[in-house]
PDB file of N, CA and C in Angstrom:
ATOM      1  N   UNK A   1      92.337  87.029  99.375  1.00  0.00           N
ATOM      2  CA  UNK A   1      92.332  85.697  98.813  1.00  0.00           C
ATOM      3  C   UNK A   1      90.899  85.204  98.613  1.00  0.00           C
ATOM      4  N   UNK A   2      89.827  85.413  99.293  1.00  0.00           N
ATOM      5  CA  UNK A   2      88.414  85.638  99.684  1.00  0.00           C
ATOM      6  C   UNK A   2      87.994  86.034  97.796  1.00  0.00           C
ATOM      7  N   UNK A   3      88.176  86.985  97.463  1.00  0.00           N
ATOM      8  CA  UNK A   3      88.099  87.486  96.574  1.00  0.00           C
ATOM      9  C   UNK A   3      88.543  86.820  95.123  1.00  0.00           C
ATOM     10  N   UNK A   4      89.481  86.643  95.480  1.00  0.00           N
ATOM     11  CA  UNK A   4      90.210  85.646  94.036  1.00  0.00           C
ATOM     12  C   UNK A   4      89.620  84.064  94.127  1.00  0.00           C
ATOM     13  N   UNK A   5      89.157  83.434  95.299  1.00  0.00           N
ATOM     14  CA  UNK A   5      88.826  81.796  95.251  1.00  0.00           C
ATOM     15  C   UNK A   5      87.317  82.378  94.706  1.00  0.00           C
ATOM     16  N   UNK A   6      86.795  83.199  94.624  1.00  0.00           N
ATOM     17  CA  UNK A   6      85.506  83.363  94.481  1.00  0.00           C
ATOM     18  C   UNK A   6      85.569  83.589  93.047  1.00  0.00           C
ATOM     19  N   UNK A   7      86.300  84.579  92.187  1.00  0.00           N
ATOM     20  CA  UNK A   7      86.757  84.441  91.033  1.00  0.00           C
ATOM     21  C   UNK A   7      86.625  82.786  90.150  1.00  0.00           C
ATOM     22  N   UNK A   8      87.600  82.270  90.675  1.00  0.00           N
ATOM     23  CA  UNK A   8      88.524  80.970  90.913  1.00  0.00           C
ATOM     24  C   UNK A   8      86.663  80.260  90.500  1.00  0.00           C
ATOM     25  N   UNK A   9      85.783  80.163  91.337  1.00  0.00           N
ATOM     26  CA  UNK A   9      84.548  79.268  91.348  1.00  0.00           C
ATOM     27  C   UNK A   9      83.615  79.522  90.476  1.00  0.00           C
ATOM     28  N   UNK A  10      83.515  81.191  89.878  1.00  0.00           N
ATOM     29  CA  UNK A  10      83.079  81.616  89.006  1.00  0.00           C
ATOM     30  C   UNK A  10      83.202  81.304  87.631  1.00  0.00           C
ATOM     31  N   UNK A  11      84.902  81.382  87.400  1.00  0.00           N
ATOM     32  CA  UNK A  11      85.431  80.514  86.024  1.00  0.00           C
ATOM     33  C   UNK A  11      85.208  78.992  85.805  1.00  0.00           C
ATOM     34  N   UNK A  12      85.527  78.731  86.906  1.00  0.00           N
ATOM     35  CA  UNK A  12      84.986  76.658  87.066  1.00  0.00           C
ATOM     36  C   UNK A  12      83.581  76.805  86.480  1.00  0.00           C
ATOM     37  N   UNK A  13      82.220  77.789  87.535  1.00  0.00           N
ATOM     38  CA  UNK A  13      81.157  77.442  86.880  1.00  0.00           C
ATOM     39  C   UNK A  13      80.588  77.523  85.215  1.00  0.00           C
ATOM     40  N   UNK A  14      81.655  78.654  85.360  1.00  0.00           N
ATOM     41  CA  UNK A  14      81.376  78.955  84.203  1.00  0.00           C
ATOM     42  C   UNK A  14      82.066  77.805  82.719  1.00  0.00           C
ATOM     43  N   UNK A  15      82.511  77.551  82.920  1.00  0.00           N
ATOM     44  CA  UNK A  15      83.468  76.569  82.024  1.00  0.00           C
ATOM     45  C   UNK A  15      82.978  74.851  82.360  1.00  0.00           C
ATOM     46  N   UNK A  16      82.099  75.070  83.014  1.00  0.00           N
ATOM     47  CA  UNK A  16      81.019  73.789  84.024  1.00  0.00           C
ATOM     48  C   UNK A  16      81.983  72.228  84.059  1.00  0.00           C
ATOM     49  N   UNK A  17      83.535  72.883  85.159  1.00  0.00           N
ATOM     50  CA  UNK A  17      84.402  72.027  84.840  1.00  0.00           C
ATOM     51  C   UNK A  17      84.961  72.312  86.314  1.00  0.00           C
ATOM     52  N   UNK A  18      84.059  71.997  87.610  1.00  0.00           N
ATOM     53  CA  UNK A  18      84.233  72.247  89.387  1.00  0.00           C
ATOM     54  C   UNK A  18      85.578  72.006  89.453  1.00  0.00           C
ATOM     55  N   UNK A  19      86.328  70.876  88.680  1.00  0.00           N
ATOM     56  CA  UNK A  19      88.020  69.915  89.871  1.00  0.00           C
ATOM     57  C   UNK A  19      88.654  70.641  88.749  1.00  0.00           C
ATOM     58  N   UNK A  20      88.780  71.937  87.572  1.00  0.00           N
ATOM     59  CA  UNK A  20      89.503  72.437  87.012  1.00  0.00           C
ATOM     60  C   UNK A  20      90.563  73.011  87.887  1.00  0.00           C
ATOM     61  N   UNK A  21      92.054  73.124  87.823  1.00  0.00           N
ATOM     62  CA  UNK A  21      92.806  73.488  88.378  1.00  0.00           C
ATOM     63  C   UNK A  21      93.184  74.828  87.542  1.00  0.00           C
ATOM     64  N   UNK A  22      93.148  75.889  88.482  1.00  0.00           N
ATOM     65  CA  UNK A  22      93.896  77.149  88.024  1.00  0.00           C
ATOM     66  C   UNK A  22      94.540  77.616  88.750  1.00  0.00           C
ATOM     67  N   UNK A  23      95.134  78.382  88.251  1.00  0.00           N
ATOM     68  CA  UNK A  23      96.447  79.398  88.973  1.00  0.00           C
ATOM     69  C   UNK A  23      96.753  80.879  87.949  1.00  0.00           C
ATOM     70  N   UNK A  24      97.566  81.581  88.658  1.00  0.00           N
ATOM     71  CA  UNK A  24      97.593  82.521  87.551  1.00  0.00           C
ATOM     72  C   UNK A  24      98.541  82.481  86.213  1.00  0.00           C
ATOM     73  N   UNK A  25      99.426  81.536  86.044  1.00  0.00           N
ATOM     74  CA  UNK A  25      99.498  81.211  85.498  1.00  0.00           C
ATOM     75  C   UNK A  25      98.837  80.468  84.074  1.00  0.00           C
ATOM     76  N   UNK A  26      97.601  79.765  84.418  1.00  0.00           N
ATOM     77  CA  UNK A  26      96.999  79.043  83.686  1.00  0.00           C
ATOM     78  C   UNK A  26      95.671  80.274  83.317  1.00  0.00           C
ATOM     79  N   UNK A  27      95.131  80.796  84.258  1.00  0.00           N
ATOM     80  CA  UNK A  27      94.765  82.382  83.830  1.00  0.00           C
ATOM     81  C   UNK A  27      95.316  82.876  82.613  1.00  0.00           C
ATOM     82  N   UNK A  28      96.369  83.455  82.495  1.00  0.00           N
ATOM     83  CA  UNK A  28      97.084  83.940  82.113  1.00  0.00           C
ATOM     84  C   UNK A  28      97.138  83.266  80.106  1.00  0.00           C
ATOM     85  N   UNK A  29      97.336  82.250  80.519  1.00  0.00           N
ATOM     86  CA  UNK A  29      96.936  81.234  79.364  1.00  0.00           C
ATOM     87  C   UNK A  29      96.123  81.349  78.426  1.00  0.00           C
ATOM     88  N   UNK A  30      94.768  80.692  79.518  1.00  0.00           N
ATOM     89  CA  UNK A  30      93.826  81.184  78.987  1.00  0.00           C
ATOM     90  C   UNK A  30      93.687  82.333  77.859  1.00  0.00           C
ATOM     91  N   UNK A  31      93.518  83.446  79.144  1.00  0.00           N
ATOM     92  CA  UNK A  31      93.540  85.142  78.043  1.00  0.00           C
ATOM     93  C   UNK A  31      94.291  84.607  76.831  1.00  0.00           C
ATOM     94  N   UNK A  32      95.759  84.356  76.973  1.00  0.00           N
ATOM     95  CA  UNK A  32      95.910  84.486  75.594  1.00  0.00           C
ATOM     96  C   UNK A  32      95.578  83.695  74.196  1.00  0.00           C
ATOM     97  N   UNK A  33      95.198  82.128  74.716  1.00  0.00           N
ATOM     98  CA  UNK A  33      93.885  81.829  74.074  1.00  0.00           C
ATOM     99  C   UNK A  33      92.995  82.416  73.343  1.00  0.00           C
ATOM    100  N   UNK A  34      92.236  82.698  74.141  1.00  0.00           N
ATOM    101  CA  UNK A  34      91.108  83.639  73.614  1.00  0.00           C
ATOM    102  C   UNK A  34      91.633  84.310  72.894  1.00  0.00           C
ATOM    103  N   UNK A  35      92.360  85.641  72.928  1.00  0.00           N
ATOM    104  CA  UNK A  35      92.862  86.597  72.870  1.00  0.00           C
ATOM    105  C   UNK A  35      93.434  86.136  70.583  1.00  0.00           C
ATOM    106  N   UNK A  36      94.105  85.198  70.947  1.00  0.00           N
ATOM    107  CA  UNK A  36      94.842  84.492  69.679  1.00  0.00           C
ATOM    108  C   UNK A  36      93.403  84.180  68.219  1.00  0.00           C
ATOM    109  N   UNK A  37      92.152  83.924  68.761  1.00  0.00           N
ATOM    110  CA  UNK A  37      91.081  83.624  68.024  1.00  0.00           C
ATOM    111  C   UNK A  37      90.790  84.970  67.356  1.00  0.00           C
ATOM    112  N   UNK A  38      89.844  84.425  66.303  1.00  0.00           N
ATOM    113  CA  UNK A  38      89.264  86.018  65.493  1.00  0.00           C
ATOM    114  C   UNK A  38      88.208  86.035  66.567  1.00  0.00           C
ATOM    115  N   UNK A  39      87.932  87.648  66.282  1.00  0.00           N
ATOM    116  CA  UNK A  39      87.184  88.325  67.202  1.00  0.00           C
ATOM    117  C   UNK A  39      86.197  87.798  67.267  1.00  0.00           C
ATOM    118  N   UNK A  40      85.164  87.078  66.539  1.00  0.00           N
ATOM    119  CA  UNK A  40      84.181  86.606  66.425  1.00  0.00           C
ATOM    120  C   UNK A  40      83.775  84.954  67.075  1.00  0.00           C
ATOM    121  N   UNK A  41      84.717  84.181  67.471  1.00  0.00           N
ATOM    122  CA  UNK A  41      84.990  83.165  68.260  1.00  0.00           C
ATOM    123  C   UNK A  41      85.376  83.523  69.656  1.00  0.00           C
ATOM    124  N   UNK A  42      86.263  84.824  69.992  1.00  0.00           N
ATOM    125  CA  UNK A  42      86.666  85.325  71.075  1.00  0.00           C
ATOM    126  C   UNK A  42      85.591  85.151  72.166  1.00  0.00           C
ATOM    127  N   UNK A  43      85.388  84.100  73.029  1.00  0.00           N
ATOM    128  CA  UNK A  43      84.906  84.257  74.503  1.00  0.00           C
ATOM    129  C   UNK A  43      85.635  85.845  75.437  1.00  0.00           C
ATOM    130  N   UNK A  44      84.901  86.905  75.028  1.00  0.00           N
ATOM    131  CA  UNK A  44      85.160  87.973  76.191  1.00  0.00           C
ATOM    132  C   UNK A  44      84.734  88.084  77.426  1.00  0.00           C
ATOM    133  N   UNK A  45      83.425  87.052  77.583  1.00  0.00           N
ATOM    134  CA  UNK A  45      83.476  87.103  79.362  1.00  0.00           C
ATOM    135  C   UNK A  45      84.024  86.143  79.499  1.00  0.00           C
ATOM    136  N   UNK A  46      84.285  85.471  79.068  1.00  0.00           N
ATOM    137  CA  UNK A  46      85.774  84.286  79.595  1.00  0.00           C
ATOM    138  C   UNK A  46      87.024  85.115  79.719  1.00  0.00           C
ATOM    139  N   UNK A  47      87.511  86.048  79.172  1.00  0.00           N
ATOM    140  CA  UNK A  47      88.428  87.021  79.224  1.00  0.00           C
ATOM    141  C   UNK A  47      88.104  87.983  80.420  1.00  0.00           C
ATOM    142  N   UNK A  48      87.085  88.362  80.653  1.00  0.00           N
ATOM    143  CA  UNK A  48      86.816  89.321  81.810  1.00  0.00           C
ATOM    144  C   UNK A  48      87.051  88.547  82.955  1.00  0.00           C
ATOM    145  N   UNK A  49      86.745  87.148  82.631  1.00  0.00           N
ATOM    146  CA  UNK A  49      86.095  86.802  84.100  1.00  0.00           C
ATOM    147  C   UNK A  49      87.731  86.495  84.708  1.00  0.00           C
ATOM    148  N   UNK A  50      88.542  86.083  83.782  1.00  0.00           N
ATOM    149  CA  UNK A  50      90.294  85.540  83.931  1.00  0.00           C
ATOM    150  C   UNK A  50      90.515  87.050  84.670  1.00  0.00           C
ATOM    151  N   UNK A  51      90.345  87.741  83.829  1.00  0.00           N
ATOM    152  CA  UNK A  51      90.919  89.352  84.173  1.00  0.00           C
ATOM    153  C   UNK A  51      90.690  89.318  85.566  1.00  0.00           C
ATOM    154  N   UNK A  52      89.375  89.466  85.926  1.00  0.00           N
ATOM    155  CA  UNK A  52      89.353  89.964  87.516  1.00  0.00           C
ATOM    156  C   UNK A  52      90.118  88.730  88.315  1.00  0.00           C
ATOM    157  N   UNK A  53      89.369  87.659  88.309  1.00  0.00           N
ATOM    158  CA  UNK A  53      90.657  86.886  88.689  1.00  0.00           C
ATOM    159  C   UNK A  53      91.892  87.192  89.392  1.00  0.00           C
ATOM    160  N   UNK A  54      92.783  87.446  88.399  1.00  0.00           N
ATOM    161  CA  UNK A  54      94.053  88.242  88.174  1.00  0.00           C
ATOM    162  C   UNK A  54      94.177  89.148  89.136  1.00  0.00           C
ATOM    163  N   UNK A  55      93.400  90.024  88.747  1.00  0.00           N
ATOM    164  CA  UNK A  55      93.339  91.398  89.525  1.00  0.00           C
ATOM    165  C   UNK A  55      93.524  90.777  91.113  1.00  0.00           C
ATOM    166  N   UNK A  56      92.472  90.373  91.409  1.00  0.00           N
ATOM    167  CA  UNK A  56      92.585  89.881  93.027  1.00  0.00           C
ATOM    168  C   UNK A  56      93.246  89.133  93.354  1.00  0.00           C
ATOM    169  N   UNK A  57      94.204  88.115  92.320  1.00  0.00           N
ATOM    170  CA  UNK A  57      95.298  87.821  92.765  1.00  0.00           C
ATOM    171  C   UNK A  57      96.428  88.496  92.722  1.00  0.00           C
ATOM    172  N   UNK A  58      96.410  89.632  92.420  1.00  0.00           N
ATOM    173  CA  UNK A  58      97.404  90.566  92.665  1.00  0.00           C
ATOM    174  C   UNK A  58      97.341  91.513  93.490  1.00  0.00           C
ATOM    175  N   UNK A  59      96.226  91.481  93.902  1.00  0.00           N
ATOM    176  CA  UNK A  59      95.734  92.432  94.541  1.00  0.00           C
ATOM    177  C   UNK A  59      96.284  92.402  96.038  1.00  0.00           C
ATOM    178  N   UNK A  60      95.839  90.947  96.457  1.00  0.00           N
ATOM    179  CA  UNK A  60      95.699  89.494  97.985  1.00  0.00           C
ATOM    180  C   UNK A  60      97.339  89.786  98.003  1.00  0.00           C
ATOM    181  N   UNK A  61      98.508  89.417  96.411  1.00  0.00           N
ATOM    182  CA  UNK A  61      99.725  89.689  97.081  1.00  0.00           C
ATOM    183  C   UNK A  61     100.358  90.479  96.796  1.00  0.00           C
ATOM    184  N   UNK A  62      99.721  91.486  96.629  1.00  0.00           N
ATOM    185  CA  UNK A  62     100.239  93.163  97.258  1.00  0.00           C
ATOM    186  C   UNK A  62      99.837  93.309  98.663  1.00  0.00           C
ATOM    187  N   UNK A  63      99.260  92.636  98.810  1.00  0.00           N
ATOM    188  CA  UNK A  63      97.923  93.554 100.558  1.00  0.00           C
ATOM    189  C   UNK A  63      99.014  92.476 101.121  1.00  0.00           C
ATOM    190  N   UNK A  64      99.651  91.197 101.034  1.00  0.00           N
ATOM    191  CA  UNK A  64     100.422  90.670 101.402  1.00  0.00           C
ATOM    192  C   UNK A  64     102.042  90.574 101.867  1.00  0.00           C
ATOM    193  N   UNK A  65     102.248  91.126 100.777  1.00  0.00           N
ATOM    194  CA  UNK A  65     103.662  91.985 100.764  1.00  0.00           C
ATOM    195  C   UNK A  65     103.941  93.133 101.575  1.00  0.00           C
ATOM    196  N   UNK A  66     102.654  94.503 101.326  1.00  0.00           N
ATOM    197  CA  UNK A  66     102.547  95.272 102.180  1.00  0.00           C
ATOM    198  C   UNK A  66     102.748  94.897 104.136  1.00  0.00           C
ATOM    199  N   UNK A  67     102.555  93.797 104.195  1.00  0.00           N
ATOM    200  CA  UNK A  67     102.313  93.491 105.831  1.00  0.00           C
ATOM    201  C   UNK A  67     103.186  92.988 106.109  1.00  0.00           C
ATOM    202  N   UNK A  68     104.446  92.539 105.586  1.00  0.00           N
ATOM    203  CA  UNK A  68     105.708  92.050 106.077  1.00  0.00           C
ATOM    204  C   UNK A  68     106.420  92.820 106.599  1.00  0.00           C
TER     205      UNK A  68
END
């Protein structure tokens, strides 16, 4: 979880928007946002940065699941 809030502070800074609320859901969003623009408007480290994100929130509840 360590991993993903750190994500989580990275996208805030980056988007220079601290009380932004995310989830993976709204992640998720995002990407496809971006994703929907021509390539040439496309924010891709805004896309990377969602990606890892993601990743470690899937990651936190797998390693989570695993321990039940």
């Amino acid at each position: 979880m360590k991993e993903y809030k750190r994500c989580l502070a990275v996208i805030r800074t980056y988007l220079n928007d601290k009380t932004l609320k995310l989830n993976a859901k709204k992640l998720d969003k995002l990407i496809s946002e971006e994703l929907e623009k021509p390539i040439d408007e496309m924010d891709t480290h805004l896309i990377d940065l969602c990606l890892n994100a993601l990743v470690a929130y899937r990651t936190y509840m797998s390693e989570r699941e695993n321990k039940k």
